[in-house]
PDB file of N, CA and C in Angstrom:
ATOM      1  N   UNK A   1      10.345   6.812  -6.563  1.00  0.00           N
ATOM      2  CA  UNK A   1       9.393   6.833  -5.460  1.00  0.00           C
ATOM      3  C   UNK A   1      10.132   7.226  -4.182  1.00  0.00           C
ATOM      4  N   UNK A   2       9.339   8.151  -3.524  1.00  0.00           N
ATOM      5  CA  UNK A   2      10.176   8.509  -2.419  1.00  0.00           C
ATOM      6  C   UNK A   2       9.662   7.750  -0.891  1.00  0.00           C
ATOM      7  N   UNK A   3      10.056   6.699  -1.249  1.00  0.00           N
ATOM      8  CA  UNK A   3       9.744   6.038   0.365  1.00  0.00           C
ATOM      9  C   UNK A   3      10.990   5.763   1.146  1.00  0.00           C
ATOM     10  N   UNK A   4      10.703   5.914   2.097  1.00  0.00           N
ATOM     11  CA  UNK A   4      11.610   4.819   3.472  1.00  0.00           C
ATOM     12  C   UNK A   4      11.151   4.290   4.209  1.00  0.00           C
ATOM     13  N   UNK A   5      12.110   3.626   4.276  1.00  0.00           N
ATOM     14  CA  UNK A   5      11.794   1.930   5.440  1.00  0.00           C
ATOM     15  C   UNK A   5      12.280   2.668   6.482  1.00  0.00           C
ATOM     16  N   UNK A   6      11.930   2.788   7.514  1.00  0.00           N
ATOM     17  CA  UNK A   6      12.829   3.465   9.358  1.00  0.00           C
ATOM     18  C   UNK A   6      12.328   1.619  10.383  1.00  0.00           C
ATOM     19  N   UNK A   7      14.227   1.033  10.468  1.00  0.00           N
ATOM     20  CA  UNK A   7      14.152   0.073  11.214  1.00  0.00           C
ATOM     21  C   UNK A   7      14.452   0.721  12.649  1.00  0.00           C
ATOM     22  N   UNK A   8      14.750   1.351  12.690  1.00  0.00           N
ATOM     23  CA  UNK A   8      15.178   2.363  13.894  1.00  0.00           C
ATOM     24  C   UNK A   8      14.440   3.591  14.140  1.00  0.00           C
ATOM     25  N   UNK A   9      15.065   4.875  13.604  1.00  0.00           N
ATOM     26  CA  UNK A   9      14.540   6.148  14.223  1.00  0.00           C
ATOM     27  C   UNK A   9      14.695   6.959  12.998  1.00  0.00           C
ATOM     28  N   UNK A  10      13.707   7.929  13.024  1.00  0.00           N
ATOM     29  CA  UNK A  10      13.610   9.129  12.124  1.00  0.00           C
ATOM     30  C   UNK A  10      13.131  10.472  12.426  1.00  0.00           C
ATOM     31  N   UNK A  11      13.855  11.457  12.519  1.00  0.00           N
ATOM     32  CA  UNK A  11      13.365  12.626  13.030  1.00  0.00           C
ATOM     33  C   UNK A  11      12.443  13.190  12.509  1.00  0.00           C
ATOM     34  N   UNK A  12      11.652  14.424  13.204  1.00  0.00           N
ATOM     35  CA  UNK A  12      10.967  14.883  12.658  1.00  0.00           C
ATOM     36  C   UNK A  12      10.882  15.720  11.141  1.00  0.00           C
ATOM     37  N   UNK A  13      11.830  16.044  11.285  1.00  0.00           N
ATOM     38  CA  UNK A  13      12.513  17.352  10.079  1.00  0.00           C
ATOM     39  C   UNK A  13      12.745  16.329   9.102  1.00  0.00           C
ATOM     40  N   UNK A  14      13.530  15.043   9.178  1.00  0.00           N
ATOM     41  CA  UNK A  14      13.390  14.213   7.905  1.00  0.00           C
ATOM     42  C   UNK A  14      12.173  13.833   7.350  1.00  0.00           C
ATOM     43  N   UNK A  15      11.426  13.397   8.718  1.00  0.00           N
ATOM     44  CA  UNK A  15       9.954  12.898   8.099  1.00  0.00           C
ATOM     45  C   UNK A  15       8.916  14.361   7.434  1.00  0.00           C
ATOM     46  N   UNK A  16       9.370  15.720   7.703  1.00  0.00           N
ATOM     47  CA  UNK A  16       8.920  16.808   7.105  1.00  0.00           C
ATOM     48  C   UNK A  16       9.770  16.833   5.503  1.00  0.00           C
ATOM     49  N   UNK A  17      10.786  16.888   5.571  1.00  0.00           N
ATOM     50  CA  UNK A  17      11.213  17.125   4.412  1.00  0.00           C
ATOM     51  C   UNK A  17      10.831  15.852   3.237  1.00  0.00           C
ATOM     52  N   UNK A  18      10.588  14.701   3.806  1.00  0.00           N
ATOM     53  CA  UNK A  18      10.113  13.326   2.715  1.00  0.00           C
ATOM     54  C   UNK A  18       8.857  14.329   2.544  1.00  0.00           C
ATOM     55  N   UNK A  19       8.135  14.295   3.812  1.00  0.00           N
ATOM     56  CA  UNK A  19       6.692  14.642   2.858  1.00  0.00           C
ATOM     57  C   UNK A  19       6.398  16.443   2.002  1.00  0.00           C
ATOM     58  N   UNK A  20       7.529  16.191   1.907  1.00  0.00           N
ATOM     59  CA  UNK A  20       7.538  17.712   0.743  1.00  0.00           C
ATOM     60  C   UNK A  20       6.998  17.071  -0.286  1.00  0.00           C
ATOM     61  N   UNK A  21       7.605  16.110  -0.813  1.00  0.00           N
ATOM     62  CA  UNK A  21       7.680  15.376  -2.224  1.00  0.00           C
ATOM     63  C   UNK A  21       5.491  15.691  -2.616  1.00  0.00           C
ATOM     64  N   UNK A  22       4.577  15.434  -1.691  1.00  0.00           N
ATOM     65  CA  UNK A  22       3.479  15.060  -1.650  1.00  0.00           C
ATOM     66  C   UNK A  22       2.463  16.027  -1.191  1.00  0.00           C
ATOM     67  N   UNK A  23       2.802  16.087   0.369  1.00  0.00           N
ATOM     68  CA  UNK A  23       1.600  16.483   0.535  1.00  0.00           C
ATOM     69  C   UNK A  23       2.057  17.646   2.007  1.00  0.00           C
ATOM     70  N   UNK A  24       3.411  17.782   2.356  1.00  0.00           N
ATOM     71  CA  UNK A  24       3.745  19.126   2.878  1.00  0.00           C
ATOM     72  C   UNK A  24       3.796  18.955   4.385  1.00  0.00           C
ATOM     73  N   UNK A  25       2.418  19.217   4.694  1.00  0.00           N
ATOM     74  CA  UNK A  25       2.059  18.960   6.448  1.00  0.00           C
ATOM     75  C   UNK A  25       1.601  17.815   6.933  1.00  0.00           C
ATOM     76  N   UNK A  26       1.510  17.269   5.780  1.00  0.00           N
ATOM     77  CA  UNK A  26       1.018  15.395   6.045  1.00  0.00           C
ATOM     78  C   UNK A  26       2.266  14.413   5.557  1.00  0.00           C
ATOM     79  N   UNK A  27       2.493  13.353   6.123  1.00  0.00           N
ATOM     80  CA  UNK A  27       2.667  12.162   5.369  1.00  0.00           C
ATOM     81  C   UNK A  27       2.352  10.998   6.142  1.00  0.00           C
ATOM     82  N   UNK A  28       1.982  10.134   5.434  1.00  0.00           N
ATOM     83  CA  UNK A  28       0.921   8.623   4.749  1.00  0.00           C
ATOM     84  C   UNK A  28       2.637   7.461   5.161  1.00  0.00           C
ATOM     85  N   UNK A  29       1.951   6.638   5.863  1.00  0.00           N
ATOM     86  CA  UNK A  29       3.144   5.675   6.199  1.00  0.00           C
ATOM     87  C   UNK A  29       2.119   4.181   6.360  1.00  0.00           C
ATOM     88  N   UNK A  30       2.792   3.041   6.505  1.00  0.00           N
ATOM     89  CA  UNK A  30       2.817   1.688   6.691  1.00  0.00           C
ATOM     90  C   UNK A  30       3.818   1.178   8.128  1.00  0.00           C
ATOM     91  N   UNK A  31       2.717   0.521   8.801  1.00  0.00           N
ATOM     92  CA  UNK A  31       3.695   0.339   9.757  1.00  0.00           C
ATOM     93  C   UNK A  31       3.262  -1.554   9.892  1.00  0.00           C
ATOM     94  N   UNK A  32       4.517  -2.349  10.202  1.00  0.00           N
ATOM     95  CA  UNK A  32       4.506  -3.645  10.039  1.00  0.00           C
ATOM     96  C   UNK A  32       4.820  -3.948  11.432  1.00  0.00           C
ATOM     97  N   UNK A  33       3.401  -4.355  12.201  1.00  0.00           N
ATOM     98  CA  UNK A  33       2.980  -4.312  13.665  1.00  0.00           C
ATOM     99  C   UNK A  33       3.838  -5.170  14.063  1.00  0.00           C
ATOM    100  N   UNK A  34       3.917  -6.776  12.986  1.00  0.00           N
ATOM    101  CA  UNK A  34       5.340  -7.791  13.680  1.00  0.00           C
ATOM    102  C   UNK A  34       6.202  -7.342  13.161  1.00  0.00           C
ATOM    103  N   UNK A  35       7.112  -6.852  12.273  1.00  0.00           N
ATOM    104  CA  UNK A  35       8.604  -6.645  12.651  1.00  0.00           C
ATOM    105  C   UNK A  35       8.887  -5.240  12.977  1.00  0.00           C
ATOM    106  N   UNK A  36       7.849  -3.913  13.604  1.00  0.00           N
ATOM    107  CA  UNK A  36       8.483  -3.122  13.656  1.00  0.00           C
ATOM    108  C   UNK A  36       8.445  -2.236  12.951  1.00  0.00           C
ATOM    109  N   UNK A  37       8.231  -2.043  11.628  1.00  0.00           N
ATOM    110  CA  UNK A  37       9.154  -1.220  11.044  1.00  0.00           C
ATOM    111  C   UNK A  37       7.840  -0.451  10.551  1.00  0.00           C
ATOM    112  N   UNK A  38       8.596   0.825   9.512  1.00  0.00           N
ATOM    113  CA  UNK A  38       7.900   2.025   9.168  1.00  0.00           C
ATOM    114  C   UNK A  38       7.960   2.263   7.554  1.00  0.00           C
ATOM    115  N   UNK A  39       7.293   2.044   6.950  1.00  0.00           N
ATOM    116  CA  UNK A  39       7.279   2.901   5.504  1.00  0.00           C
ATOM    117  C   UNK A  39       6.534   4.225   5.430  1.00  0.00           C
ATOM    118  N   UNK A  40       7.130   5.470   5.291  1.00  0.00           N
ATOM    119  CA  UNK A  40       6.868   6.456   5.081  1.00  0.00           C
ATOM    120  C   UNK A  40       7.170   6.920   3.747  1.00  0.00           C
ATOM    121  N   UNK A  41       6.094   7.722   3.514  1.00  0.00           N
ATOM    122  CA  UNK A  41       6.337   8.394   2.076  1.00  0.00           C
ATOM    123  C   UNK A  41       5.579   8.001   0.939  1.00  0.00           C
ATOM    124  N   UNK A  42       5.216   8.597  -0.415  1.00  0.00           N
ATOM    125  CA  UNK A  42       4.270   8.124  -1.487  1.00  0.00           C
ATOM    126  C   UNK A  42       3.059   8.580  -1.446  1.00  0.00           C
ATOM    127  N   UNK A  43       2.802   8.163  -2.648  1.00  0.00           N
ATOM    128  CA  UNK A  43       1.620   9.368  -3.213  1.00  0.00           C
ATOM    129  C   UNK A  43       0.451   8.938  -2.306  1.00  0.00           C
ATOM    130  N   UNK A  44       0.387   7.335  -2.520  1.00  0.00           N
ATOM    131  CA  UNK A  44      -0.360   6.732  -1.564  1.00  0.00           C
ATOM    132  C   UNK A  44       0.215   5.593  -0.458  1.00  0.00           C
ATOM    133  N   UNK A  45      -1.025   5.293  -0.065  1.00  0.00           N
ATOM    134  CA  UNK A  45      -0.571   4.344   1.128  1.00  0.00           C
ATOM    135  C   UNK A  45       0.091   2.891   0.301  1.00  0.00           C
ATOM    136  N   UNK A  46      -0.830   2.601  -0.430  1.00  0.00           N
ATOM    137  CA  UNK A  46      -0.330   1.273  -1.360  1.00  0.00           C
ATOM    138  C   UNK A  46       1.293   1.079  -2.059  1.00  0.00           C
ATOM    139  N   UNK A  47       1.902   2.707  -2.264  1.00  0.00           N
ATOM    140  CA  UNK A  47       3.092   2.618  -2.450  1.00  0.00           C
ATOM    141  C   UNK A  47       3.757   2.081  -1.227  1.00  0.00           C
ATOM    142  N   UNK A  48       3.971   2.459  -0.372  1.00  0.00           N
ATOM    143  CA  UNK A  48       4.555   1.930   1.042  1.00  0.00           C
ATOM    144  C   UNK A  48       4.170   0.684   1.009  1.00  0.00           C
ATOM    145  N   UNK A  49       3.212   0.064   1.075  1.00  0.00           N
ATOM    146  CA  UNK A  49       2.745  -1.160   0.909  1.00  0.00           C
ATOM    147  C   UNK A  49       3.384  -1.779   0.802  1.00  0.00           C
ATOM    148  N   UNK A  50       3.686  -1.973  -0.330  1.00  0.00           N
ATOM    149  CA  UNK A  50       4.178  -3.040  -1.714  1.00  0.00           C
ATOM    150  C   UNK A  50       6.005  -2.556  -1.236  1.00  0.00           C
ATOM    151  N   UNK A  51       6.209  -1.657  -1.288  1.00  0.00           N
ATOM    152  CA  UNK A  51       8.037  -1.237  -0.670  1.00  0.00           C
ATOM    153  C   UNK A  51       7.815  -2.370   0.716  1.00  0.00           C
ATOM    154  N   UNK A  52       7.458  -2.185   1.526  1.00  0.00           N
ATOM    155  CA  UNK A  52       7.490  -3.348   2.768  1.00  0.00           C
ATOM    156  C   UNK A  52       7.151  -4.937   2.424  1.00  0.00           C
ATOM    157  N   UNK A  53       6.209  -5.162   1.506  1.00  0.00           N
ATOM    158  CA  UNK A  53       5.708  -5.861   0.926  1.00  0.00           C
ATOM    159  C   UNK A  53       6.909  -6.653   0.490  1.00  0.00           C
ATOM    160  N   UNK A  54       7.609  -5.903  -0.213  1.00  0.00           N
ATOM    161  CA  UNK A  54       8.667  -6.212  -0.846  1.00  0.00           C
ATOM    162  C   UNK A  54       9.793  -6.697  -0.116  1.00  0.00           C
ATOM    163  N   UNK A  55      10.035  -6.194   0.637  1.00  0.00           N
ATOM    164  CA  UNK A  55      11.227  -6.448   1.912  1.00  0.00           C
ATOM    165  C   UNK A  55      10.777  -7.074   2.939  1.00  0.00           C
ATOM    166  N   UNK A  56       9.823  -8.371   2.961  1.00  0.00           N
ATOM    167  CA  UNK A  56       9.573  -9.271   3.808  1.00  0.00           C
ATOM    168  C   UNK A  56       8.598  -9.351   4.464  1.00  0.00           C
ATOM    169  N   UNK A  57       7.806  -7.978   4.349  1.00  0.00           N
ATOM    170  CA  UNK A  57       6.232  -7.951   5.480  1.00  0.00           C
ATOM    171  C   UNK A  57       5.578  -8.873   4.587  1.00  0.00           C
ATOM    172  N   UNK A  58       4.583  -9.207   5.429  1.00  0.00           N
ATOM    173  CA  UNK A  58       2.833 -10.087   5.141  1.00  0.00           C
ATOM    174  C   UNK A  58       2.178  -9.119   5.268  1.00  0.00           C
ATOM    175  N   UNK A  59       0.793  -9.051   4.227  1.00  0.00           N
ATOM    176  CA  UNK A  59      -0.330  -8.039   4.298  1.00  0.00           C
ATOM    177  C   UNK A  59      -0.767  -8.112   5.551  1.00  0.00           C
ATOM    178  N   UNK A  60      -1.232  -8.945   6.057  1.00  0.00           N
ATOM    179  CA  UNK A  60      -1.617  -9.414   8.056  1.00  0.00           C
ATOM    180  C   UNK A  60      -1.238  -8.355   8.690  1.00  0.00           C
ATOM    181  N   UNK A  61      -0.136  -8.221   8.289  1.00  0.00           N
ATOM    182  CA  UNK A  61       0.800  -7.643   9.596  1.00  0.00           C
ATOM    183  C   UNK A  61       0.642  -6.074   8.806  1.00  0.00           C
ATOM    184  N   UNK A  62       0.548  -5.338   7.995  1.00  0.00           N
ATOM    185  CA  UNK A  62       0.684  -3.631   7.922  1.00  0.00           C
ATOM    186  C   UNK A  62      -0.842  -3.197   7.827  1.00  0.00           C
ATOM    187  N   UNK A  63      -0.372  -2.198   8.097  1.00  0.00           N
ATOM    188  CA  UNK A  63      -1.760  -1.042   8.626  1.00  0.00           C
ATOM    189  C   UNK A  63      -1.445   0.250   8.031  1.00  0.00           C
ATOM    190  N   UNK A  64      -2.331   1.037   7.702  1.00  0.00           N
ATOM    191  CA  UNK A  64      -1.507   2.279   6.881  1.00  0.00           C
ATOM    192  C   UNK A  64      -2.149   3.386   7.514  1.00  0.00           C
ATOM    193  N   UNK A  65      -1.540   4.839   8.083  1.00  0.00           N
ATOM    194  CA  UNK A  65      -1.931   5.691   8.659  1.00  0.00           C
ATOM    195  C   UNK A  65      -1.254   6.728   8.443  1.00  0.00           C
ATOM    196  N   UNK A  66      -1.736   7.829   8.722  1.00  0.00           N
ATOM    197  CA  UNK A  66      -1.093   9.536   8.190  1.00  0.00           C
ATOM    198  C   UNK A  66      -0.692  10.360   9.495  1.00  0.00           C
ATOM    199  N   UNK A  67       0.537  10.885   9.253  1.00  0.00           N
ATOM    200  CA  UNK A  67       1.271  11.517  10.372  1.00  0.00           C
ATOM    201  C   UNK A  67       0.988  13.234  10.145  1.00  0.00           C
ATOM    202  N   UNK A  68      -0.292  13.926  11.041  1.00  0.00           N
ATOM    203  CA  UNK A  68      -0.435  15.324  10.670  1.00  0.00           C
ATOM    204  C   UNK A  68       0.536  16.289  11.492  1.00  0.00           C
ATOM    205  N   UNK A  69       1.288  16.860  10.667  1.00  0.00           N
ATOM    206  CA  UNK A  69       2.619  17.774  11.614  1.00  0.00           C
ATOM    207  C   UNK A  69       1.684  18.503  12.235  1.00  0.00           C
ATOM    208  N   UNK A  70       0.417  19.076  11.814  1.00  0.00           N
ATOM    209  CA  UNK A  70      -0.744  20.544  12.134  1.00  0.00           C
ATOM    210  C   UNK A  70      -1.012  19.849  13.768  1.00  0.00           C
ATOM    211  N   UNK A  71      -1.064  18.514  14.037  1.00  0.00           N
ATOM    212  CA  UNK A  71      -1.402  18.175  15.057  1.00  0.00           C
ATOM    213  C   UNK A  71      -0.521  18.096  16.238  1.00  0.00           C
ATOM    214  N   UNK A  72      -0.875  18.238  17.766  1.00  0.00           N
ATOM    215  CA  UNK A  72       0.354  17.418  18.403  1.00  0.00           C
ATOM    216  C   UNK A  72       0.435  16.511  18.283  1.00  0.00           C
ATOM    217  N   UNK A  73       1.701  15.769  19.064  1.00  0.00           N
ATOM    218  CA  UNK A  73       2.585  14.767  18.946  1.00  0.00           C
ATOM    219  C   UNK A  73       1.337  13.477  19.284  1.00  0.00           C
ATOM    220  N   UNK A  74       0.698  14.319  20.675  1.00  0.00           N
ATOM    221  CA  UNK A  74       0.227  12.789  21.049  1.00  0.00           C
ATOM    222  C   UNK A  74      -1.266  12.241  20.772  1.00  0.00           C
ATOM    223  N   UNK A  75      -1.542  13.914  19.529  1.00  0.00           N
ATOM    224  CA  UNK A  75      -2.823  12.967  18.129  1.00  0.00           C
ATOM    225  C   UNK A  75      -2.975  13.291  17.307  1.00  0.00           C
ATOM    226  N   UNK A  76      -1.393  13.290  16.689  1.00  0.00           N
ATOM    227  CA  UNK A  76      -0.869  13.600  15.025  1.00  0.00           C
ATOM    228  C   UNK A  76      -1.478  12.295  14.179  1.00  0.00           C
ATOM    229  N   UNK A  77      -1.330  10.972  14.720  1.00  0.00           N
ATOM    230  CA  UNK A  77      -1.808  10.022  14.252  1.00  0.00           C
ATOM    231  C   UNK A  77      -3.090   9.766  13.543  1.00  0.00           C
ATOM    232  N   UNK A  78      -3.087   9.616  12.836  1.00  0.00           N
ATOM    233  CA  UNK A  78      -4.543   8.846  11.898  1.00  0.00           C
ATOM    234  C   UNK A  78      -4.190   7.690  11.090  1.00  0.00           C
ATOM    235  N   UNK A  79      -5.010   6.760  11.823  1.00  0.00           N
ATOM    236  CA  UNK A  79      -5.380   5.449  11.496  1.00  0.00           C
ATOM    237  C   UNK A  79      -6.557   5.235  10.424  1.00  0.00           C
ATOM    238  N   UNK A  80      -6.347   6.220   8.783  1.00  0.00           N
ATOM    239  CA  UNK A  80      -6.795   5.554   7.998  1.00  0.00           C
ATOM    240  C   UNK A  80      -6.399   5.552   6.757  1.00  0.00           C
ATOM    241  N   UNK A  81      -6.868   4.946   6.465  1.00  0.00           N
ATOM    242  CA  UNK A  81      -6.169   4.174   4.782  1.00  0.00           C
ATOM    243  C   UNK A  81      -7.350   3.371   3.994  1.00  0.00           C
ATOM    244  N   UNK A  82      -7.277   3.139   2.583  1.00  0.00           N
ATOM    245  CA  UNK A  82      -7.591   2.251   2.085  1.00  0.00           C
ATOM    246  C   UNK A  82      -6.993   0.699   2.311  1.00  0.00           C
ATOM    247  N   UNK A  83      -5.622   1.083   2.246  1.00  0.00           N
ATOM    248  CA  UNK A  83      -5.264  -0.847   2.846  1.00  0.00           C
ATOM    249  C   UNK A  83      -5.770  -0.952   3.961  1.00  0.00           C
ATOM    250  N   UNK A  84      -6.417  -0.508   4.637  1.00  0.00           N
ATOM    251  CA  UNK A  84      -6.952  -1.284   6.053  1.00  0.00           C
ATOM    252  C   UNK A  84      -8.336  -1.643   5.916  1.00  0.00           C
ATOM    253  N   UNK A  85      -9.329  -1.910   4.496  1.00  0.00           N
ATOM    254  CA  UNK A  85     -10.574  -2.144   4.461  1.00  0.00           C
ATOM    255  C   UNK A  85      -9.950  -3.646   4.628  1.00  0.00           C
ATOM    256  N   UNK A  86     -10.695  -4.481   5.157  1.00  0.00           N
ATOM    257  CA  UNK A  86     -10.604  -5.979   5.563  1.00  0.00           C
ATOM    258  C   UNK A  86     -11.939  -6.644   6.172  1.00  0.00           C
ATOM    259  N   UNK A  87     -12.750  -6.879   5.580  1.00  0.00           N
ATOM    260  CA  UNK A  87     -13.485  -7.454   5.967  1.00  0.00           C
ATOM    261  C   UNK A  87     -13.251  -9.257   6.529  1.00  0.00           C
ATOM    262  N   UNK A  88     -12.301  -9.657   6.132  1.00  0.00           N
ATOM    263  CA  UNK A  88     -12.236 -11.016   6.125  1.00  0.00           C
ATOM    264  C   UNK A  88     -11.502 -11.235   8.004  1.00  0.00           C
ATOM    265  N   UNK A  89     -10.949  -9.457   8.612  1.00  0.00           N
ATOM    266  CA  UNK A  89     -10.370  -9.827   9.638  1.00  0.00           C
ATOM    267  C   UNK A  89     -11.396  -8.755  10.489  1.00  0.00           C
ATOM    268  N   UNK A  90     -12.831  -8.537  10.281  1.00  0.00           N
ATOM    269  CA  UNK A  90     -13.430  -7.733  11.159  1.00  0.00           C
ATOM    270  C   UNK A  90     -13.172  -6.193  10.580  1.00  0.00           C
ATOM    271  N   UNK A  91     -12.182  -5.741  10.144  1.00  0.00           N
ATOM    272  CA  UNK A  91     -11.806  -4.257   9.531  1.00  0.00           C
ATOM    273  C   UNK A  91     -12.481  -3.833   8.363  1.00  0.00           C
ATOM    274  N   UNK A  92     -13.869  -3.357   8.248  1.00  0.00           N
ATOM    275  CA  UNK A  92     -14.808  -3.189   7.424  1.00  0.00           C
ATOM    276  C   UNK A  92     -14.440  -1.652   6.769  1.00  0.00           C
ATOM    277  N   UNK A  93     -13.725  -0.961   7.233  1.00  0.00           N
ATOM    278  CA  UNK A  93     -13.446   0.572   7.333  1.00  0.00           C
ATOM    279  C   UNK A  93     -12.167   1.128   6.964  1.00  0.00           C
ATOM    280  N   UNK A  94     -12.136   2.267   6.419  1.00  0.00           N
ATOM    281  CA  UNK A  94     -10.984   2.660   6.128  1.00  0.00           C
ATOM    282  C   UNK A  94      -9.884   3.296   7.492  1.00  0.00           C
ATOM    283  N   UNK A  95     -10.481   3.266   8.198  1.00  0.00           N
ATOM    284  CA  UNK A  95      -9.776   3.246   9.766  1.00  0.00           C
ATOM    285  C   UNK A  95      -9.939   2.309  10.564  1.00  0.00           C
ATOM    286  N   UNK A  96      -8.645   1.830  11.163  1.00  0.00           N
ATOM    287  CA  UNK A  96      -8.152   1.067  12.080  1.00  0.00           C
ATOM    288  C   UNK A  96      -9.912   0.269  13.047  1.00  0.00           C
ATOM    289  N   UNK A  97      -9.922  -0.352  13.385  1.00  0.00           N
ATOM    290  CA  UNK A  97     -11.098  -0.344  14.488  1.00  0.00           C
ATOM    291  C   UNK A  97     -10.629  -1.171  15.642  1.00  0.00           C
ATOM    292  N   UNK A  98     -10.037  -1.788  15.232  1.00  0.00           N
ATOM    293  CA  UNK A  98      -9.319  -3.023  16.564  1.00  0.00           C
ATOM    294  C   UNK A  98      -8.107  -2.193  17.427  1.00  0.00           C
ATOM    295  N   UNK A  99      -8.849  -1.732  18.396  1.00  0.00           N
ATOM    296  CA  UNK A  99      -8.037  -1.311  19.189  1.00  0.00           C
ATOM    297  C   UNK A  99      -6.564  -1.390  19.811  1.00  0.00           C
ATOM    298  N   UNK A 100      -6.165  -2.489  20.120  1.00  0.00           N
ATOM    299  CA  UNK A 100      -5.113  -3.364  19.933  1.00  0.00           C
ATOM    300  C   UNK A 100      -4.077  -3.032  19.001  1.00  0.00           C
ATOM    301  N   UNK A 101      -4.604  -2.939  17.963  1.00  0.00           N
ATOM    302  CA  UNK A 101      -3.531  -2.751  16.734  1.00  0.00           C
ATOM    303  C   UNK A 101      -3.318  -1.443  16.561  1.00  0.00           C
ATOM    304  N   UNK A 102      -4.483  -0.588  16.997  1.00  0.00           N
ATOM    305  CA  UNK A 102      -4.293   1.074  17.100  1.00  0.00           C
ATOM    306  C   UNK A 102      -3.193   1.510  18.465  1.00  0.00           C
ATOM    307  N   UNK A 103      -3.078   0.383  19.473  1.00  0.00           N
ATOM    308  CA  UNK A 103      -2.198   1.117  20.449  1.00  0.00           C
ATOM    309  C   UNK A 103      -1.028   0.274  19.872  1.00  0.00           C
ATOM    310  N   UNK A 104      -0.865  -0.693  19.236  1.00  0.00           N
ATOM    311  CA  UNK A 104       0.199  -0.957  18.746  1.00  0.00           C
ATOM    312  C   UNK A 104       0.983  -0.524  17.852  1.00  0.00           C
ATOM    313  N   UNK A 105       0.367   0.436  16.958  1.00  0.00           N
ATOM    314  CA  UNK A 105       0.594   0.851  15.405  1.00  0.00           C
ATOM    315  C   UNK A 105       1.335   2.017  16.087  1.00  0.00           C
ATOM    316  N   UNK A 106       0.842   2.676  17.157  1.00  0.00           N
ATOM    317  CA  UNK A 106       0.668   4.210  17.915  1.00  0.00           C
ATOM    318  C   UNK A 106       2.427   3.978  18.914  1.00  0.00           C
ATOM    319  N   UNK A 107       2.833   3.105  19.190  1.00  0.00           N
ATOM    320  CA  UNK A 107       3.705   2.549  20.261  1.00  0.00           C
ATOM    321  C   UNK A 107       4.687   2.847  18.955  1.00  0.00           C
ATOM    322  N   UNK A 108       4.555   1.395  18.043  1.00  0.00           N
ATOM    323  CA  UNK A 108       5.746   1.413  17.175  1.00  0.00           C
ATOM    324  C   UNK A 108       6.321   2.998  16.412  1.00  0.00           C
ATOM    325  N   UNK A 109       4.835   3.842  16.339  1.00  0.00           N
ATOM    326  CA  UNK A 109       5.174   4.973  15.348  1.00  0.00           C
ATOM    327  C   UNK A 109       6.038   5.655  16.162  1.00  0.00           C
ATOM    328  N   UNK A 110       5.401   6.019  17.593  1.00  0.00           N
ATOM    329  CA  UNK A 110       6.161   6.886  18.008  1.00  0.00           C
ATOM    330  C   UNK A 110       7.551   6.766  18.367  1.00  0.00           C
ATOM    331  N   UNK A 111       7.661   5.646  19.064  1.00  0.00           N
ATOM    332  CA  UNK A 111       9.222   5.131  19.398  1.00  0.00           C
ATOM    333  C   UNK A 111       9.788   5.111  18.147  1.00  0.00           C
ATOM    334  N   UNK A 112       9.315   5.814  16.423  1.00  0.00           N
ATOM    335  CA  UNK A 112      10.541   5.280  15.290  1.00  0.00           C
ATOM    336  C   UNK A 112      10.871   6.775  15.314  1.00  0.00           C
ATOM    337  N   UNK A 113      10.212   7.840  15.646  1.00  0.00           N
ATOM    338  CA  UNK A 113       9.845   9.302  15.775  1.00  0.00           C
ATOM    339  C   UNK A 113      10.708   9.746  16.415  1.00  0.00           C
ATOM    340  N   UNK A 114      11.784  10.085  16.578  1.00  0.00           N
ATOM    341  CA  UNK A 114      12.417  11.215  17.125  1.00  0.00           C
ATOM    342  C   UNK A 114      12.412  12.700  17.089  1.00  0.00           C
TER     343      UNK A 114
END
């Protein structure tokens, strides 16, 4: 599986060349709003998931969204996924709706983005 965890920074050209593996001009990431961090990469969002999942996140805390290179920088972002249907926390939708967590998700991505 081709994922990474970015506790720090990841350039663009790396985050292009992971998403060769998939899907080219896109890639599908997990971002874990309390500690920070980034899973990029995988067929789907649920792979990243379960890789963060694995290394200490709580479901609570990740959100899963797609990084479009076709786009600029400042609304490459998409806030949707299947892990973000949640009804039990208001998130009825496969995109983000709580604003809050969209400028938060949007803060952490970009500052991992070089």
């Amino acid at each position: 599986m081709n994922i990474k965890i970015v506790e720090n920074n990841i350039t663009v050209d790396e985050l292009k060349k992971l998403a060769e593996v998939f899907y080219v001009n896109m890639i599908k990431g997990v971002v874990d709003i309390q500690r920070e961090i980034i899973a990029f990469g995988g067929e789907y969002h649920v792979d990243a998931n379960m890789v963060l999942m694995e290394n200490g996140s709580e479901q609570k805390d990740v959100w899963g969204f797609n990084i479009n290179f076709d786009e600029p920088k400042d609304s490459w972002v998409e806030y949707n996924s299947l892990i973000n249907i949640r009804p039990a926390v208001g998130n009825r939708k496969m995109e983000v709706q709580d604003e809050n967590i969209r400028k938060k998700m949007k803060k952490i991505i970009n500052s991992k983005i070089i």
